[in-house]
Protein backbone atom coordinates (compact mmCIF):
# COMPACT_ATOMS: atom_id res chain seq x y z
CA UNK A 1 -29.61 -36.15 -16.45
CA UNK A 2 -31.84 -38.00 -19.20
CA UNK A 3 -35.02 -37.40 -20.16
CA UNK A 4 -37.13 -39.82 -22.01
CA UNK A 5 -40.44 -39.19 -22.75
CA UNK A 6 -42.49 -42.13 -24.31
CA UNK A 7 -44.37 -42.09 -26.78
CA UNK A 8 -47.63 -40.97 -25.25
CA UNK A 9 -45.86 -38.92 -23.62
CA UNK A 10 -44.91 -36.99 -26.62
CA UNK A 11 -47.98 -37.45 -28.04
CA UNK A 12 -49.98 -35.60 -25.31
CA UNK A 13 -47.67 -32.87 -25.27
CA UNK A 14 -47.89 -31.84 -28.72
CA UNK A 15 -51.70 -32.28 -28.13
CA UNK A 16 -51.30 -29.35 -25.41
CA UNK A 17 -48.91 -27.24 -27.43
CA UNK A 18 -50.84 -27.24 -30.44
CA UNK A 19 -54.31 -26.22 -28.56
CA UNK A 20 -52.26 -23.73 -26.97
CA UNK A 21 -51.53 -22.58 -30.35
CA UNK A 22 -55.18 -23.01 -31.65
CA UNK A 23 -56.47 -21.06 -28.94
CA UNK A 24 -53.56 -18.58 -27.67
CA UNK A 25 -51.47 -17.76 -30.92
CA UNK A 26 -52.29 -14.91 -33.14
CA UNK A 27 -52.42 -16.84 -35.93
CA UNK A 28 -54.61 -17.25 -39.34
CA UNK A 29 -57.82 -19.49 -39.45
CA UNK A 30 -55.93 -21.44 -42.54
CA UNK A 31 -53.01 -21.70 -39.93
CA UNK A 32 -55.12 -23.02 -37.31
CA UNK A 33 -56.72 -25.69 -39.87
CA UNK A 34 -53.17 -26.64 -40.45
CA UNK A 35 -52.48 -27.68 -36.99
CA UNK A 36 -55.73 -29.34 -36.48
CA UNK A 37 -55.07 -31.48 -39.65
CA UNK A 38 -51.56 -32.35 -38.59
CA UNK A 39 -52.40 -33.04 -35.12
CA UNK A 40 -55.46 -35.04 -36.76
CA UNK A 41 -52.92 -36.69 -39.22
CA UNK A 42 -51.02 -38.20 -35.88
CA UNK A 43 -52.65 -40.43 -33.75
CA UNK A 44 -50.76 -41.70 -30.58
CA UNK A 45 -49.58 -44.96 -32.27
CA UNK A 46 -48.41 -43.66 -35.74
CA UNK A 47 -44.80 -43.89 -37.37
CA UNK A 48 -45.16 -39.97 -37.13
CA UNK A 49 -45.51 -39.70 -33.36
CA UNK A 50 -42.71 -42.87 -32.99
CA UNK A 51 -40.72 -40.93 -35.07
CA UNK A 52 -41.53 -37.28 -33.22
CA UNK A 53 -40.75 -38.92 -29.97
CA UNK A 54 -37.04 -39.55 -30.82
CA UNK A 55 -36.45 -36.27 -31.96
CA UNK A 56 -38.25 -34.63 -29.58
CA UNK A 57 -36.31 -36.78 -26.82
CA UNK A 58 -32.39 -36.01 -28.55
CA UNK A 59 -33.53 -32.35 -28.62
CA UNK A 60 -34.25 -32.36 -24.96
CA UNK A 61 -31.12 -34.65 -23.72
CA UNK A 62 -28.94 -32.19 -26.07
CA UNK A 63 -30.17 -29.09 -24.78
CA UNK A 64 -29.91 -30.49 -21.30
CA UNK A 65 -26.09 -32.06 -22.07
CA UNK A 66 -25.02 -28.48 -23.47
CA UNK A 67 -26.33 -26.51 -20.35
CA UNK A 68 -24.99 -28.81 -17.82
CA UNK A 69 -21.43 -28.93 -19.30
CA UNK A 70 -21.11 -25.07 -19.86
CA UNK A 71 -22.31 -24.83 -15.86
CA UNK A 72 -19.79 -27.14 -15.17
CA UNK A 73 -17.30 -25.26 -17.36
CA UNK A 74 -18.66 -22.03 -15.43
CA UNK A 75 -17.92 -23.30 -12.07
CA UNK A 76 -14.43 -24.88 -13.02
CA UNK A 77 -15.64 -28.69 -11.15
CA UNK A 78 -15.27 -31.67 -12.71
CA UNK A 79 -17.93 -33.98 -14.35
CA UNK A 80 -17.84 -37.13 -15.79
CA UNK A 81 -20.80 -38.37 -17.88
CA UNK A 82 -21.69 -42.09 -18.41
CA UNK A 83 -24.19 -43.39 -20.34
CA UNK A 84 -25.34 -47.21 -20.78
């Protein structure tokens, strides 16, 4: 399986996460000004998000890769991955 978010895909996640944050996290006001000015700092159509999107997509496809392989290692069967 592959997951690919685009970019305002990405971009609206880390939106919700970071209000989460803001609103649910027992955190400092200086902390909470932090993630307002980062989230501020990265519109949907800046290098930063491009650049967030690709990392956030290889984290995802890596920790999906690593937990389908160890089921498959868990359950003895055979897989074959291919990728284009």
């Amino acid at each position: 399986m592959i997951v690919l978010l685009e970019e305002p895909e990405a971009w609206s996640l880390m939106m919700v996460v970071s209000a989460v944050a803001i609103d649910n996290a027992d955190i400092s006001e200086a902390g909470k000004e932090a993630i307002r000015r980062w989230r501020s700092d990265r519109p949907e159509t800046s290098a930063e998000m491009t650049k967030l999107t690709e990392e956030i997509n290889k984290a995802l496809n890596s920790r999906l890769d690593a937990k389908f392989l160890r089921r498959i290692k868990q359950t003895g069967g055979r897989a074959e991955t291919v990728r284009k």
